[in-house]
Protein backbone atom coordinates (compact mmCIF):
# COMPACT_ATOMS: atom_id res chain seq x y z
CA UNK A 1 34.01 28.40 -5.90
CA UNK A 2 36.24 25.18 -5.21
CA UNK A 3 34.82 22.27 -6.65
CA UNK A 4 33.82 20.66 -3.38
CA UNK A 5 32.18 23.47 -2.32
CA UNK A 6 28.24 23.55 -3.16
CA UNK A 7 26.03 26.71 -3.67
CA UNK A 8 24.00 27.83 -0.74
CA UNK A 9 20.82 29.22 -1.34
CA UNK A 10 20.79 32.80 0.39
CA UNK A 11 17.81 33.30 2.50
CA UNK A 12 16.60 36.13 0.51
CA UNK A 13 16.19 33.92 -2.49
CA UNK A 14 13.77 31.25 -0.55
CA UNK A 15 10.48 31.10 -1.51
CA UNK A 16 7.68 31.12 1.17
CA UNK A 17 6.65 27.86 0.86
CA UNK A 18 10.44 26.60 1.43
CA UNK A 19 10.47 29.08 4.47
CA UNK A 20 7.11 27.88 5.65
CA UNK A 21 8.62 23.78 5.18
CA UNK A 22 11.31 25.11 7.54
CA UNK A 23 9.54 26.63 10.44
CA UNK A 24 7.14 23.45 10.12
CA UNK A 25 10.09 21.20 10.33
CA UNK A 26 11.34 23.02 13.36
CA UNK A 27 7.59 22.49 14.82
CA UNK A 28 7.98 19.01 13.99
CA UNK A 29 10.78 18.25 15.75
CA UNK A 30 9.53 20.10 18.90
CA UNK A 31 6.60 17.50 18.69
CA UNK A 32 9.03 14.55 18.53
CA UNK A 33 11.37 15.31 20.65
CA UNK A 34 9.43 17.49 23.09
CA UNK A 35 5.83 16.00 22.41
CA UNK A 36 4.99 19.63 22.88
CA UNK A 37 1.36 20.53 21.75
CA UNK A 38 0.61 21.84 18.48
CA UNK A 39 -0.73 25.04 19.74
CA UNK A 40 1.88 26.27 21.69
CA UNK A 41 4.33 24.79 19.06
CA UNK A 42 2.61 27.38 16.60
CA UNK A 43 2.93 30.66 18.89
CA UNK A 44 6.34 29.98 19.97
CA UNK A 45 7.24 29.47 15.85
CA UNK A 46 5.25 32.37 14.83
CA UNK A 47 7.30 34.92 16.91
CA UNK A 48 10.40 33.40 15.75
CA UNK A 49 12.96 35.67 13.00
CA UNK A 50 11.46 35.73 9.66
CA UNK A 51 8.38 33.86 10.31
CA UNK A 52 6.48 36.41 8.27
CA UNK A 53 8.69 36.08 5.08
CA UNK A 54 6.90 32.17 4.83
CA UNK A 55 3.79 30.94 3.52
CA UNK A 56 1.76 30.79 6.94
CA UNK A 57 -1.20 28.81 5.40
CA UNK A 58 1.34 26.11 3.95
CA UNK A 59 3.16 26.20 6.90
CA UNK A 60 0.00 25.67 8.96
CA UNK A 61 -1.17 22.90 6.93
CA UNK A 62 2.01 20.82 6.67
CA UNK A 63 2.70 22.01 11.12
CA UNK A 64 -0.89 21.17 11.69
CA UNK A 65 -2.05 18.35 9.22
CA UNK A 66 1.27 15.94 10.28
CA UNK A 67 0.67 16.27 13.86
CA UNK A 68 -2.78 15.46 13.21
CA UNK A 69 -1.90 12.70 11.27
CA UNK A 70 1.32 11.19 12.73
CA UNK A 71 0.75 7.65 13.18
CA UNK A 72 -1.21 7.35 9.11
CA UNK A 73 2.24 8.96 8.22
CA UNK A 74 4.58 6.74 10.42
CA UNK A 75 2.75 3.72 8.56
CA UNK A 76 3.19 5.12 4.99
CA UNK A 77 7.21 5.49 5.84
CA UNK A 78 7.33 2.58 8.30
CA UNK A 79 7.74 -0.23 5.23
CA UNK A 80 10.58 1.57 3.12
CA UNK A 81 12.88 1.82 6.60
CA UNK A 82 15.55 -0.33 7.28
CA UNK A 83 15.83 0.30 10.79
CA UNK A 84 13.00 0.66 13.45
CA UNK A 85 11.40 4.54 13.44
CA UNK A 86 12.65 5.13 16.96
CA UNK A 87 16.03 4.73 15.12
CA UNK A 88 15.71 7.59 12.71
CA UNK A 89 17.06 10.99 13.76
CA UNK A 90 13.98 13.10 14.45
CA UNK A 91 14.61 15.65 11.65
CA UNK A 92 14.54 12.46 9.21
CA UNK A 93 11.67 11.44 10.61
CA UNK A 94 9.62 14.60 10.42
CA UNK A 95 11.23 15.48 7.10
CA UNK A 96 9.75 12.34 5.96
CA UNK A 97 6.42 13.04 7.50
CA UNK A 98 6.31 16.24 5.42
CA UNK A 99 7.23 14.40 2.50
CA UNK A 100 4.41 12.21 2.45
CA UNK A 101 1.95 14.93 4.15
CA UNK A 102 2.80 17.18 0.81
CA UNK A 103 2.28 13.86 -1.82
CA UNK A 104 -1.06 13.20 -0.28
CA UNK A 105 -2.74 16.54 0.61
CA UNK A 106 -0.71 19.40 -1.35
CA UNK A 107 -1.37 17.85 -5.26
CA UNK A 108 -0.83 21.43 -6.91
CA UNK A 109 2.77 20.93 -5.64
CA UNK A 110 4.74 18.46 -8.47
CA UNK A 111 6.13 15.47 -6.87
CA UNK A 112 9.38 16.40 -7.78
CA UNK A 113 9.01 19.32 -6.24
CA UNK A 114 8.42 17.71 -3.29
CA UNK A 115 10.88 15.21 -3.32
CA UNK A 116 13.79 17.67 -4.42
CA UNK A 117 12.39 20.37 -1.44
CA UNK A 118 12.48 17.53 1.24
CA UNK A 119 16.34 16.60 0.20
CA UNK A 120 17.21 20.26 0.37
CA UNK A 121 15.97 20.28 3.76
CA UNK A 122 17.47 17.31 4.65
CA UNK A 123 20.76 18.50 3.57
CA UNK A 124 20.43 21.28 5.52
CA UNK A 125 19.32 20.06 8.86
CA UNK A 126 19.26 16.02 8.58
CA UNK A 127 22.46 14.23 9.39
CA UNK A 128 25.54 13.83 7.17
CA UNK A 129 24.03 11.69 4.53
CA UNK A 130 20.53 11.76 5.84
CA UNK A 131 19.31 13.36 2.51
CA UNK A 132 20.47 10.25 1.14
CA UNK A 133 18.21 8.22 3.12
CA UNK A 134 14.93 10.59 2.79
CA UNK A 135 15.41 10.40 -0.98
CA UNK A 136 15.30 7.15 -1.04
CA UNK A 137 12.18 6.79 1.59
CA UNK A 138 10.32 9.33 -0.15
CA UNK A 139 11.62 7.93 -3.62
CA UNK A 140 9.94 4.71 -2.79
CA UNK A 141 6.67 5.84 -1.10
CA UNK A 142 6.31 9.00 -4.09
CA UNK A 143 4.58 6.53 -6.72
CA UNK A 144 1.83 5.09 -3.83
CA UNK A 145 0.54 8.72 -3.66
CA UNK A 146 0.84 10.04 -6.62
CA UNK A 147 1.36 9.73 -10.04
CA UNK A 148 4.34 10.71 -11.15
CA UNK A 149 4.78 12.62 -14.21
CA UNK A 150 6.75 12.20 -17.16
């Protein structure tokens, strides 16, 4: 492997919960870009390829719970952007939705596991350096909902 070449993680190697973050995020953007309704969000994701290799009940929660909770999360993001939120791509956006959906409701996940599993995904779907930029949003909002440990 060249040295500007990074590992991919193969497919087989996910765990459930980082398939279920995936299928959520895809929900997501479907409900930002589409303003499709949760429901039919979560049957047309369901049937989709591999949907029964993720976590369904994680997926459900984070699908479900940042929906639900949209505008609480856009105002726990909103002060760490430097741009106005209709500015941010949409998978930014709901990356950073999950983000802050995982610190505050999913606490038997380690903050650093949630920070490091949003980046992934932002690396893999986000923009060309918009892992950079959900780092540092999540980053900033990590220690106002939860304690990080040492």
């Amino acid at each position: 492997m060249s040295a500007d070449t990074k590992p991919v993680r193969k497919s087989a190697s996910k765990s459930g919960r980082s398939r279920a973050r995936e299928f959520a995020l895809q929900g997501l953007y479907q409900f930002i870009v589409g303003r499709n309704q949760a429901t039919d969000i979560d049957t047309f994701t369901r049937d989709l390829s591999g949907f029964h290799k993720s976590d369904s009940l994680h997926y459900e929660a984070l699908l479900f719970g940042c929906i639900d909770q949209f505008q609480s999360l856009d105002s726990l993001i909103t002060p760490f952007l430097d741009r106005k939120l209709e500015e941010i791509s949409p998978i930014e956006h709901a990356i950073m939705w999950m983000g802050a959906y995982e610190f505050q409701q999913c606490l038997e996940v380690p903050w650093r596991v949630v920070l490091n599993e949003y980046i992934e995904l932002a690396k893999s779907f986000g923009g060309t350096d918009g892992h950079k930029y959900v780092n540092a949003v999540l980053n900033s909002l990590a220690p106002q909902l939860r304690q990080p440990l040492i």
